[in-house]
N, C-alpha and C. Protein backbone atom coordinates (compact mmCIF):
# COMPACT_ATOMS: atom_id res chain seq x y z
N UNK A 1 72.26 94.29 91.79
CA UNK A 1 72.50 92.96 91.23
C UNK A 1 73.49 93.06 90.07
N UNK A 2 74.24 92.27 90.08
CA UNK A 2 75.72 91.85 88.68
C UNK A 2 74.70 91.91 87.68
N UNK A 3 75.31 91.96 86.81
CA UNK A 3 75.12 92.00 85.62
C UNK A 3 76.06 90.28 85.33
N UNK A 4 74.94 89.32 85.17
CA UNK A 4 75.40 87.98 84.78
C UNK A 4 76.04 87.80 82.98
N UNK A 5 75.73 88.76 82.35
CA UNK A 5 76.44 88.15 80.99
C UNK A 5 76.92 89.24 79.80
N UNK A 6 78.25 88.91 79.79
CA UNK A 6 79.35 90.60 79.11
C UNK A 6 79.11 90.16 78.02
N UNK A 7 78.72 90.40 77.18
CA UNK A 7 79.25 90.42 75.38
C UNK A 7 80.39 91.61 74.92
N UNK A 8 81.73 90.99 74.49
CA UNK A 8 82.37 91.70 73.92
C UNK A 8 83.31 91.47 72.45
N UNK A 9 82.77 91.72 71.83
CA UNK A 9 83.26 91.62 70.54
C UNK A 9 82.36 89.72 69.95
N UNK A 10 83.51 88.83 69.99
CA UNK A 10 82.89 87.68 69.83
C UNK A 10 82.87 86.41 71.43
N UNK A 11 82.97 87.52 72.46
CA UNK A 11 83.46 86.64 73.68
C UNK A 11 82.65 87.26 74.01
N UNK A 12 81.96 85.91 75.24
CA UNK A 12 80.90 85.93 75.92
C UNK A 12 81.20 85.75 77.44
N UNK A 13 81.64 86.92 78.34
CA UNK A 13 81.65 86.34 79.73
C UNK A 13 80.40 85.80 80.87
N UNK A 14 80.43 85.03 81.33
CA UNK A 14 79.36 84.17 82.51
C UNK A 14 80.07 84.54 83.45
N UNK A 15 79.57 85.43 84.32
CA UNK A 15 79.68 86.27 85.82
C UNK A 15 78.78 85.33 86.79
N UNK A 16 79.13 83.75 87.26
CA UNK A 16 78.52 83.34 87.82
C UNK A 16 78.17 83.07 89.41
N UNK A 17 76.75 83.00 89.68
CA UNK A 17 76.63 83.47 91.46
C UNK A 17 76.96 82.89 92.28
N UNK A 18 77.07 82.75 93.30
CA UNK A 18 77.81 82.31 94.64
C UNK A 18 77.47 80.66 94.54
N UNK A 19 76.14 80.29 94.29
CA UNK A 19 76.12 78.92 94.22
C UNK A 19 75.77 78.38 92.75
N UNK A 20 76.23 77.49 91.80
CA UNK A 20 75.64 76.93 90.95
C UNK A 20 75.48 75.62 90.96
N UNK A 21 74.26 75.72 91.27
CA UNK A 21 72.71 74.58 91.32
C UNK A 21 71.95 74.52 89.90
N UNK A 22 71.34 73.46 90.67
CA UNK A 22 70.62 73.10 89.37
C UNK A 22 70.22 74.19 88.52
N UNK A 23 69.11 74.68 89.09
CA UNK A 23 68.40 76.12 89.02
C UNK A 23 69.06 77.35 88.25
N UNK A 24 70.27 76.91 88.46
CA UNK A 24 71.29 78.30 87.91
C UNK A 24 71.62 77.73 86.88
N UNK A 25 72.16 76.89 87.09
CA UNK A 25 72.57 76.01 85.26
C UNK A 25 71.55 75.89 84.11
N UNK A 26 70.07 75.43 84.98
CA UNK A 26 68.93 75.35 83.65
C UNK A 26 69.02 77.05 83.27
N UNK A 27 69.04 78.25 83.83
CA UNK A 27 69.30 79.60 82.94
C UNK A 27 70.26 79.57 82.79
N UNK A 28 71.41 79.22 83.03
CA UNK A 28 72.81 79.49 82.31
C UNK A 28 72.48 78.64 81.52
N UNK A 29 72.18 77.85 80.77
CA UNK A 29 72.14 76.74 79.50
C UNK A 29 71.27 77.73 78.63
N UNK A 30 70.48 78.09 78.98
CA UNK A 30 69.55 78.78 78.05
C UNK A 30 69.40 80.01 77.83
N UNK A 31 69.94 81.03 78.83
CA UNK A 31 70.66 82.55 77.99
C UNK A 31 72.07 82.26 77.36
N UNK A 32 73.17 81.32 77.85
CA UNK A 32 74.30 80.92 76.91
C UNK A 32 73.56 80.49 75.45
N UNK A 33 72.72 79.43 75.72
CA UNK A 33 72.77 79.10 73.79
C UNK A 33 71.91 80.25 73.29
N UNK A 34 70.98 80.60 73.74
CA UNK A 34 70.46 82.29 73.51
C UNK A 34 70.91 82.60 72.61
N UNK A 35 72.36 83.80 73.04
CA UNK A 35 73.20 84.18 72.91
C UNK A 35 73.96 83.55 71.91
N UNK A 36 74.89 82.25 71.89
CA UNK A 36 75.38 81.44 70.85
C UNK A 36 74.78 81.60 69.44
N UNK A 37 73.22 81.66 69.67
CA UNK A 37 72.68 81.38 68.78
C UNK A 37 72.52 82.52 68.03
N UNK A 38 72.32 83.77 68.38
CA UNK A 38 72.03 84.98 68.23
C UNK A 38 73.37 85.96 67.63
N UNK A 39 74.05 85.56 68.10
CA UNK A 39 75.83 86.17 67.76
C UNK A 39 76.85 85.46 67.88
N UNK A 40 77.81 86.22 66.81
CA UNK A 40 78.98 85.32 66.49
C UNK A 40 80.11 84.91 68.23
N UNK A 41 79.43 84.21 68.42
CA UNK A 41 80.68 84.07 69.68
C UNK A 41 81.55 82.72 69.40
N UNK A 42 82.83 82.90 70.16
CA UNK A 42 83.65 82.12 69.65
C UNK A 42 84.95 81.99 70.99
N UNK A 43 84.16 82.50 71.74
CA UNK A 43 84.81 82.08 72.81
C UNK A 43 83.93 82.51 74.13
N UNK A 44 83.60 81.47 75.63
CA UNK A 44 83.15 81.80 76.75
C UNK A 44 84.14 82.05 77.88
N UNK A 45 83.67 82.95 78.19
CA UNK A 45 84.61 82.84 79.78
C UNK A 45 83.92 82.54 80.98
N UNK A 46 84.04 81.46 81.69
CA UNK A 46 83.17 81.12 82.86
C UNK A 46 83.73 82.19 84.11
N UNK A 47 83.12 83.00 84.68
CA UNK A 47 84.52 83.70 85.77
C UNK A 47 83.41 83.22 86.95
N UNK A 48 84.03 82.92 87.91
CA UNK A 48 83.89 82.09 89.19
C UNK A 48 84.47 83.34 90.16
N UNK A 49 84.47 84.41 90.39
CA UNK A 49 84.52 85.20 91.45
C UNK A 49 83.63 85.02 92.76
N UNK A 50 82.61 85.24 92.52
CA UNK A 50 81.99 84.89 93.73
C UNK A 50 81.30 83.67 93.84
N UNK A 51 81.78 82.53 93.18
CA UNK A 51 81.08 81.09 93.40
C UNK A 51 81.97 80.88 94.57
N UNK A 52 81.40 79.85 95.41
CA UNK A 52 81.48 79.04 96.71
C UNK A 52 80.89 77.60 96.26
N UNK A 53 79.96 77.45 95.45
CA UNK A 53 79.06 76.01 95.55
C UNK A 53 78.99 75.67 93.96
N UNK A 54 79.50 74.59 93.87
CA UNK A 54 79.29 74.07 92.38
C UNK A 54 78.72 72.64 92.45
N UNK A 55 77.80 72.28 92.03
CA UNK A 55 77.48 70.99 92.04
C UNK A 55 77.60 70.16 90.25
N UNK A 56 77.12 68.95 90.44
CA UNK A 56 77.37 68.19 89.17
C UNK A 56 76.83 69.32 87.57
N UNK A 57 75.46 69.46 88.34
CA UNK A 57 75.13 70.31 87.04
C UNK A 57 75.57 72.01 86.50
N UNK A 58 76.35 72.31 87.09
CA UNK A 58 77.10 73.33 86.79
C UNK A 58 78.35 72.86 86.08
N UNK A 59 79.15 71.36 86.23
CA UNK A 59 80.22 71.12 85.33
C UNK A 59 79.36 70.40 84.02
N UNK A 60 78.16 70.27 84.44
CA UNK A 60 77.11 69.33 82.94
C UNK A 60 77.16 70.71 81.93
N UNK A 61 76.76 71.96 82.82
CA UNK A 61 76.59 73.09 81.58
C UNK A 61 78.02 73.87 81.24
N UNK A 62 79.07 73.97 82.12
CA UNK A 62 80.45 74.20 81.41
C UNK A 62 80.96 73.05 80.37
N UNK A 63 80.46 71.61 80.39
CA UNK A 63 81.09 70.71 79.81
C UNK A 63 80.51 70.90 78.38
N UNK A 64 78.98 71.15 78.50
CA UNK A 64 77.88 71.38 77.54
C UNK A 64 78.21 72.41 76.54
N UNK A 65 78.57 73.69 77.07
CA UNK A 65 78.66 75.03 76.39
C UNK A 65 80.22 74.42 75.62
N UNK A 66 80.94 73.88 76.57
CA UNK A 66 82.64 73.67 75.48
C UNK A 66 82.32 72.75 74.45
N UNK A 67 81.54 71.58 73.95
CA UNK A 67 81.27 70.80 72.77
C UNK A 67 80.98 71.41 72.08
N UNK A 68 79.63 72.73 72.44
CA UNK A 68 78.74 73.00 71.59
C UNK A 68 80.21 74.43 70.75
N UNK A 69 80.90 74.72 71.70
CA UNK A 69 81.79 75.94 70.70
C UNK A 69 82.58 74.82 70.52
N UNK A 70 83.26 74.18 70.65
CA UNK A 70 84.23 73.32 69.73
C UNK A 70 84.17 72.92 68.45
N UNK A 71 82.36 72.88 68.16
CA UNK A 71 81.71 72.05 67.10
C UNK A 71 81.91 73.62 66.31
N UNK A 72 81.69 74.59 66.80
CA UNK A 72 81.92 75.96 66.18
C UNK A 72 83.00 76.44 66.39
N UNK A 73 84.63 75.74 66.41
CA UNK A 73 85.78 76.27 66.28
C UNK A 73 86.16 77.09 67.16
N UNK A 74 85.18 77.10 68.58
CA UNK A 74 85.28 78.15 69.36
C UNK A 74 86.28 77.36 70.92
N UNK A 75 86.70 78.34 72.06
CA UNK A 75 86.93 77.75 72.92
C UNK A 75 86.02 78.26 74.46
N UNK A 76 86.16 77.63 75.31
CA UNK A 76 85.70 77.54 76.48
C UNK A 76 87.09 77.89 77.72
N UNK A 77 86.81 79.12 78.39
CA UNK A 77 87.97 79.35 79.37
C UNK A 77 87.01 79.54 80.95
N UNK A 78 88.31 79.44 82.01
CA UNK A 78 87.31 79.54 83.45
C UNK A 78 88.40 80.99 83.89
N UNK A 79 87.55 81.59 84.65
CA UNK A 79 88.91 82.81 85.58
C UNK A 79 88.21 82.64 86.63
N UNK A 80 89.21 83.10 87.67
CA UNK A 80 89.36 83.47 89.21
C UNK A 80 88.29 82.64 89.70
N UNK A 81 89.21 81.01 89.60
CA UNK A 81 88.94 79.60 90.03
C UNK A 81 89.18 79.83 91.35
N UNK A 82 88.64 79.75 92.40
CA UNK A 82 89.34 79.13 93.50
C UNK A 82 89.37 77.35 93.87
N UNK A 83 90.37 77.48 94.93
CA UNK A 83 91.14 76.10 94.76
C UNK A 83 90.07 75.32 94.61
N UNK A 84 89.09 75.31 96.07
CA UNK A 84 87.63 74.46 95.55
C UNK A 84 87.06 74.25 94.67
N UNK A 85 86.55 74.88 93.50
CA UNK A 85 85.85 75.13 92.57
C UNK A 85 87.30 74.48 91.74
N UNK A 86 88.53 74.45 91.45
CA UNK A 86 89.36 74.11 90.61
C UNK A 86 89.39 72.74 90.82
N UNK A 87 89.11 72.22 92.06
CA UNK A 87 89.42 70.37 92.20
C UNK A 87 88.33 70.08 91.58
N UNK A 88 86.66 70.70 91.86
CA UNK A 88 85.52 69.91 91.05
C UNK A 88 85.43 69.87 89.32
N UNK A 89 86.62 71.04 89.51
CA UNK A 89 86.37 71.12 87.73
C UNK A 89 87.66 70.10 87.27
N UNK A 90 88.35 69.99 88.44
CA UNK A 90 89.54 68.19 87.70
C UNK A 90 88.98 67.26 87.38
């Protein structure tokens, strides 16, 4: 099994799984602020390698995690979007 979450330095990568559902977002919301809360981070990286399935609540917790670092001067980035996953996040 991946290893779902890199800490490096003040950046936090999200290695997220093939589908994000509900289910995956309520723990991605809550090891992300975890984490937020716990260490200086100041920037996320969402990486979408092996996603295929994104539904509403997976852009509720990318939309969620970017306010909450904005409010902390931080930013929110996505990698290795594919095209699908890049139209739901337009």
């Amino acid at each position: 099994m991946q290893e779902m979450y890199k800490l490096e330095g003040t950046v936090l990568t999200v290695v997220l799984p093939q589908d994000v559902d509900h289910p995956v977002t309520d723990l991605v919301r809550r090891e992300t602020d975890h984490i937020i809360n716990q260490n200086y981070i100041r920037k996320i990286v969402f990486d979408f390698t092996h996603t295929e399935f994104m539904d509403s609540s997976g852009i509720g917790v990318i939309m969620g995690r970017y306010q909450k670092l904005r409010l902390l001067g931080g930013s929110v980035a996505a990698t290795h979007v594919s095209d699908r996953i890049w139209r739901i996040l337009q």
